[in-house]
PDB file of N, CA and C in Angstrom:
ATOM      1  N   UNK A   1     -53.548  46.423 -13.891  1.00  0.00           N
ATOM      2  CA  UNK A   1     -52.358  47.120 -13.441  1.00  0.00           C
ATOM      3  C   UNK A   1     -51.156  46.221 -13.723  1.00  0.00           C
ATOM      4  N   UNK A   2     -50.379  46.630 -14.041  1.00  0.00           N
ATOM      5  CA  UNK A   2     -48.664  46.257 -14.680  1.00  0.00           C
ATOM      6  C   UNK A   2     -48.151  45.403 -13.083  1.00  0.00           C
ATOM      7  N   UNK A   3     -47.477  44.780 -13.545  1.00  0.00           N
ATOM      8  CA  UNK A   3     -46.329  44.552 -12.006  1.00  0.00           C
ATOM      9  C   UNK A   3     -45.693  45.549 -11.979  1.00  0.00           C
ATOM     10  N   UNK A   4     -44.940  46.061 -12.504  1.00  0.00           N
ATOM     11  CA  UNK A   4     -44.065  47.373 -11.556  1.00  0.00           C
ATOM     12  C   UNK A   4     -45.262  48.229 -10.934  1.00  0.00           C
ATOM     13  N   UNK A   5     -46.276  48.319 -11.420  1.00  0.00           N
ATOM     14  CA  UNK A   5     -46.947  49.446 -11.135  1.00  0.00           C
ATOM     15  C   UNK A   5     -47.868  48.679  -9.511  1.00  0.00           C
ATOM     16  N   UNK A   6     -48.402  47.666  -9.046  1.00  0.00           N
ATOM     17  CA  UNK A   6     -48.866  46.907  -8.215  1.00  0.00           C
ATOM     18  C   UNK A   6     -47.468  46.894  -7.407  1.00  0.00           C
ATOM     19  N   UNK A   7     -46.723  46.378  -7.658  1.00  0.00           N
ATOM     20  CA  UNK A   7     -45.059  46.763  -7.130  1.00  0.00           C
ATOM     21  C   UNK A   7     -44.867  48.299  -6.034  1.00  0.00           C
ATOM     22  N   UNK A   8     -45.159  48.947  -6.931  1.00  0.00           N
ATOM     23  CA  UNK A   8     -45.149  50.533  -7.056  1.00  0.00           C
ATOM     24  C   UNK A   8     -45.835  50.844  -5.612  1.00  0.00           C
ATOM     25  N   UNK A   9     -47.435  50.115  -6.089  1.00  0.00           N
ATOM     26  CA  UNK A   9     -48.358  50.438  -4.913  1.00  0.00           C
ATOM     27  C   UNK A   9     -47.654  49.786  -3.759  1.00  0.00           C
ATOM     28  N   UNK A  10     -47.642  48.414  -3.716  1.00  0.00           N
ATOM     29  CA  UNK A  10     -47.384  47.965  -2.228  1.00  0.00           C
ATOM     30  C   UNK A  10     -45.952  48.669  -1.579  1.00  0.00           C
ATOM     31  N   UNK A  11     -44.957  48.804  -2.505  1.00  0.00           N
ATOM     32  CA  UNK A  11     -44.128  49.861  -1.436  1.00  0.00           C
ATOM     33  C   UNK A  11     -44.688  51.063  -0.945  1.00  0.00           C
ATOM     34  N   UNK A  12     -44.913  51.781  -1.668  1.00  0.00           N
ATOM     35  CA  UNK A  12     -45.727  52.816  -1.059  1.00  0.00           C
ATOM     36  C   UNK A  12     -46.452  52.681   0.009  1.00  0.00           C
ATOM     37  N   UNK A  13     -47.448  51.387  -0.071  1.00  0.00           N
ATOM     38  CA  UNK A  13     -48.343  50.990   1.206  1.00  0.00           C
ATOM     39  C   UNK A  13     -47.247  50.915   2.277  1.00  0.00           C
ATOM     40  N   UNK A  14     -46.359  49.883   2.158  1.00  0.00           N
ATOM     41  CA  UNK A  14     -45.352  49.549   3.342  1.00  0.00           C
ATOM     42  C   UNK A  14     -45.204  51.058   3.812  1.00  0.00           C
ATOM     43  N   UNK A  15     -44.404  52.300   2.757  1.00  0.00           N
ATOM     44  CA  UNK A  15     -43.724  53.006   3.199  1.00  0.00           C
ATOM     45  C   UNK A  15     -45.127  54.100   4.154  1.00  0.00           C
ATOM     46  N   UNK A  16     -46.038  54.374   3.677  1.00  0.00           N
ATOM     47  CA  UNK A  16     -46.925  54.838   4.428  1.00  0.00           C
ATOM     48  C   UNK A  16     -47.108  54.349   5.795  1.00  0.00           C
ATOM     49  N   UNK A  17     -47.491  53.067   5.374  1.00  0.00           N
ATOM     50  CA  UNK A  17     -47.791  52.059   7.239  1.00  0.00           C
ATOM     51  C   UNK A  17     -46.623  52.346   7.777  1.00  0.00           C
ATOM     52  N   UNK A  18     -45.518  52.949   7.564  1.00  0.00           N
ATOM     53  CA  UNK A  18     -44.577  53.696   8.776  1.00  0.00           C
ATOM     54  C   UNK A  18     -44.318  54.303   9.332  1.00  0.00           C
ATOM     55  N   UNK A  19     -45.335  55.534   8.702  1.00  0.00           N
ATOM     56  CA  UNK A  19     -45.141  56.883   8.968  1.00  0.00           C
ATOM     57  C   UNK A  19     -46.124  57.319  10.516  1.00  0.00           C
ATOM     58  N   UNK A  20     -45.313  57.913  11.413  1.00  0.00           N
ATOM     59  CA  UNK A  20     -46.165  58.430  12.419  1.00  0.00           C
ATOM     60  C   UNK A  20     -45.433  59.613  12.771  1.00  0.00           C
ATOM     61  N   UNK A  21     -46.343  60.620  12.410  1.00  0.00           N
ATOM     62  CA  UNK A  21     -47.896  60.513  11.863  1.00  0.00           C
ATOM     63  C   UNK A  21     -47.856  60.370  10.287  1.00  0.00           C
ATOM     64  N   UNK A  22     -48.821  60.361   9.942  1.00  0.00           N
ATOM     65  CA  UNK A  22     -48.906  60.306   7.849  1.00  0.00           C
ATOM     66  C   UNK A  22     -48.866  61.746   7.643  1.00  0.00           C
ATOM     67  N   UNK A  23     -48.015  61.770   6.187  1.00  0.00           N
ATOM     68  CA  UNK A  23     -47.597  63.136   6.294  1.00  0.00           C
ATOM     69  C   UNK A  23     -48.895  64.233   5.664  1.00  0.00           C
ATOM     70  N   UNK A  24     -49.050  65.048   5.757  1.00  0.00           N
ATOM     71  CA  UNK A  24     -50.391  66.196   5.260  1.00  0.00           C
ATOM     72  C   UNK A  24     -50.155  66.073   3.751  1.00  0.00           C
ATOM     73  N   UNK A  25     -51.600  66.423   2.937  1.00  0.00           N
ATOM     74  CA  UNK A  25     -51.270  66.047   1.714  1.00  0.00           C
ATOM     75  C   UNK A  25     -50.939  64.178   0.966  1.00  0.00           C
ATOM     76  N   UNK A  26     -51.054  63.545   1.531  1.00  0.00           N
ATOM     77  CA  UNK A  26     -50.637  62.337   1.434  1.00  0.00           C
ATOM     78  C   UNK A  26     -50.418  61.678   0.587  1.00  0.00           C
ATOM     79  N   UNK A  27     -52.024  61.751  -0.459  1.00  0.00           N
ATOM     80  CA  UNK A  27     -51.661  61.457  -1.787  1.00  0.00           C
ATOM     81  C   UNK A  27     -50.848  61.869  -2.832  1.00  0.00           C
ATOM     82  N   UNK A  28     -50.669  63.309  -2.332  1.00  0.00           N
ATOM     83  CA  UNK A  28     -49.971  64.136  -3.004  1.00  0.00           C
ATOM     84  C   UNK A  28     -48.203  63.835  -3.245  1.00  0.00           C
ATOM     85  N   UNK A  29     -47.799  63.231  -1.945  1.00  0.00           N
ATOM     86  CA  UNK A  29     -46.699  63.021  -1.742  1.00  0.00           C
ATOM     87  C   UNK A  29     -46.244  61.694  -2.288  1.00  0.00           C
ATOM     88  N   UNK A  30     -47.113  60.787  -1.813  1.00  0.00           N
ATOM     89  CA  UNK A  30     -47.192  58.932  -2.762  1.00  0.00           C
ATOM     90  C   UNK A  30     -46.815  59.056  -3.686  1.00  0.00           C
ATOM     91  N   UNK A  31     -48.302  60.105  -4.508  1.00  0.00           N
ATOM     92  CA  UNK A  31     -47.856  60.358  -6.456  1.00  0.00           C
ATOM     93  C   UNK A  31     -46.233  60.388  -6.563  1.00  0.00           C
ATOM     94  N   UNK A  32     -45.786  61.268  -5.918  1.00  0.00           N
ATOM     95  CA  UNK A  32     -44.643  62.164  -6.153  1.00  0.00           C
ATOM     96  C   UNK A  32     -43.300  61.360  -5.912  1.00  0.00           C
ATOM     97  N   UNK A  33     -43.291  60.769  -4.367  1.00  0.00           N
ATOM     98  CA  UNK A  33     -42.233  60.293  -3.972  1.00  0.00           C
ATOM     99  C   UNK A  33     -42.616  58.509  -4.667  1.00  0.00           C
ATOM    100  N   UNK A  34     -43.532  57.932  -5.419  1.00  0.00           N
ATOM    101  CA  UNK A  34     -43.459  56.616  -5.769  1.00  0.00           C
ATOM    102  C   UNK A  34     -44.197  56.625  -6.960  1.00  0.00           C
ATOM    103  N   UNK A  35     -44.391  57.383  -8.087  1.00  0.00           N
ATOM    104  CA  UNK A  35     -44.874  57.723  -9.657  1.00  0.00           C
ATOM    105  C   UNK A  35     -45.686  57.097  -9.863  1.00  0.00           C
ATOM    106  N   UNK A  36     -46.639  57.286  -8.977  1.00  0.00           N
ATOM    107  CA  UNK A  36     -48.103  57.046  -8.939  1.00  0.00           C
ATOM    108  C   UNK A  36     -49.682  57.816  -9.679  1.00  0.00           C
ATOM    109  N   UNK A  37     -50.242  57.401 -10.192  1.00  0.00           N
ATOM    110  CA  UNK A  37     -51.530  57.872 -10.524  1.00  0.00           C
ATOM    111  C   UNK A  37     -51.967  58.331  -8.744  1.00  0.00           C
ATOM    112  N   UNK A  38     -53.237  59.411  -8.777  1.00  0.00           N
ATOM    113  CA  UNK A  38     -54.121  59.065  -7.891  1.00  0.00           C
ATOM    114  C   UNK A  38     -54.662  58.386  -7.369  1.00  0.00           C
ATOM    115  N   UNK A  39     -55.337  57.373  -8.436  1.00  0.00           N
ATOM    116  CA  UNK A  39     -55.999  56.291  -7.958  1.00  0.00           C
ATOM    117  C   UNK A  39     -54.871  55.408  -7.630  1.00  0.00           C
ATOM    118  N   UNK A  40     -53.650  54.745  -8.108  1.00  0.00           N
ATOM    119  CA  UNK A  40     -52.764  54.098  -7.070  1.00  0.00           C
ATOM    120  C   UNK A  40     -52.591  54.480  -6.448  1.00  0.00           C
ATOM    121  N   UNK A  41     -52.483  56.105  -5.798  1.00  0.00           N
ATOM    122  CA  UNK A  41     -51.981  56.565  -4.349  1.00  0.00           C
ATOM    123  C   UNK A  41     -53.381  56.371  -3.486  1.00  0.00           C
ATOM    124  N   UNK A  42     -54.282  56.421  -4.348  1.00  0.00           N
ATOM    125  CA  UNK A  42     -55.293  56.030  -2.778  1.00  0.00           C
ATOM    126  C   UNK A  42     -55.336  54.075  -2.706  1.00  0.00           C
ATOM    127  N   UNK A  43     -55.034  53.336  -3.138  1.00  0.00           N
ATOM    128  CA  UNK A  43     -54.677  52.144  -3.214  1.00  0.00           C
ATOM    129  C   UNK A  43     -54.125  51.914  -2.365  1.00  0.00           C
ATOM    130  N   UNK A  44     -53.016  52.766  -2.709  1.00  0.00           N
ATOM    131  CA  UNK A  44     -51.523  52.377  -1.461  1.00  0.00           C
ATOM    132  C   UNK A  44     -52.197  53.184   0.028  1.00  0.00           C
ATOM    133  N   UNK A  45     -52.955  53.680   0.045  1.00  0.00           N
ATOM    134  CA  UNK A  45     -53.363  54.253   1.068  1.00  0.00           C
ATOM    135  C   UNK A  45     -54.314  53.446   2.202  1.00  0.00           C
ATOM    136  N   UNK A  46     -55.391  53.080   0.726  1.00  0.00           N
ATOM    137  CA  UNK A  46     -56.223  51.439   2.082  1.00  0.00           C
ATOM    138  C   UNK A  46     -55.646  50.609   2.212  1.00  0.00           C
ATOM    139  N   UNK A  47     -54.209  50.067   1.451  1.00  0.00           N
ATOM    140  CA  UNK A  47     -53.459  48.794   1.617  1.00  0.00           C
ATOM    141  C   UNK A  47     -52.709  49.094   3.291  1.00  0.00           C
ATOM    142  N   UNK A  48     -51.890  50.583   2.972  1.00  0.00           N
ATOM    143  CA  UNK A  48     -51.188  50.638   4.476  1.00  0.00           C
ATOM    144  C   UNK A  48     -52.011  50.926   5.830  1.00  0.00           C
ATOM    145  N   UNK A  49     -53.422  51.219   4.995  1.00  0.00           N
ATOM    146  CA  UNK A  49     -54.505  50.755   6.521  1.00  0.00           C
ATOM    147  C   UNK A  49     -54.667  49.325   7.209  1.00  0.00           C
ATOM    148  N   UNK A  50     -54.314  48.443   5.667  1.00  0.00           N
ATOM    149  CA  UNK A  50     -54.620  46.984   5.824  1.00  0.00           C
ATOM    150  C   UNK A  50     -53.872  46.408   6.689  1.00  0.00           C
ATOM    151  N   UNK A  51     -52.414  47.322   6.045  1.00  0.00           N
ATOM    152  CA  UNK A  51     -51.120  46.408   6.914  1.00  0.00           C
ATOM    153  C   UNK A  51     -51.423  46.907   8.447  1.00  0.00           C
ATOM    154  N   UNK A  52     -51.397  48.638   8.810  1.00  0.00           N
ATOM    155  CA  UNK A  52     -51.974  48.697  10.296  1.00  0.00           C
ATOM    156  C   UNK A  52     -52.496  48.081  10.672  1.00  0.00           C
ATOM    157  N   UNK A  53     -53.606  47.685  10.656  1.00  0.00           N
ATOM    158  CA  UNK A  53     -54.825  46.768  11.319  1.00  0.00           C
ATOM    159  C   UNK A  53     -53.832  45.479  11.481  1.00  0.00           C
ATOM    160  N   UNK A  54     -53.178  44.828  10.500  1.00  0.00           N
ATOM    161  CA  UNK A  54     -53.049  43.717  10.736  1.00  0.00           C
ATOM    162  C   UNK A  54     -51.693  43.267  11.520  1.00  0.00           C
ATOM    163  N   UNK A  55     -51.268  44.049  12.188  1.00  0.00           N
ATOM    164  CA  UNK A  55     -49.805  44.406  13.172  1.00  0.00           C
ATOM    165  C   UNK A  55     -50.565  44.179  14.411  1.00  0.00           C
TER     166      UNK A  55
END
């Protein structure tokens, strides 16, 4: 994966680990709102589990 694109993911992670609640559709929205593949939107998805847990 590129740096912008690892870049890409961890904002996304941040911006997810903020959301309460996570919005419906989730991946759907990552792709969209941060020009993501799937597989980076589920990335950014166990990362902003990572950051939860670790708060």
């Amino acid at each position: 994966m590129s740096v912008l694109a690892d870049e890409k993911v961890r904002a996304a992670a941040r911006w997810l680990s903020e959301q309460n609640p996570v919005p419906p559709h989730v991946v759907n929205v990552i792709k969209t709102k941060f020009d993501l593949k799937a597989l980076q939107a589920c990335e950014a998805c166990k990362l902003a589990q990572d950051y939860r847990s670790a708060r």
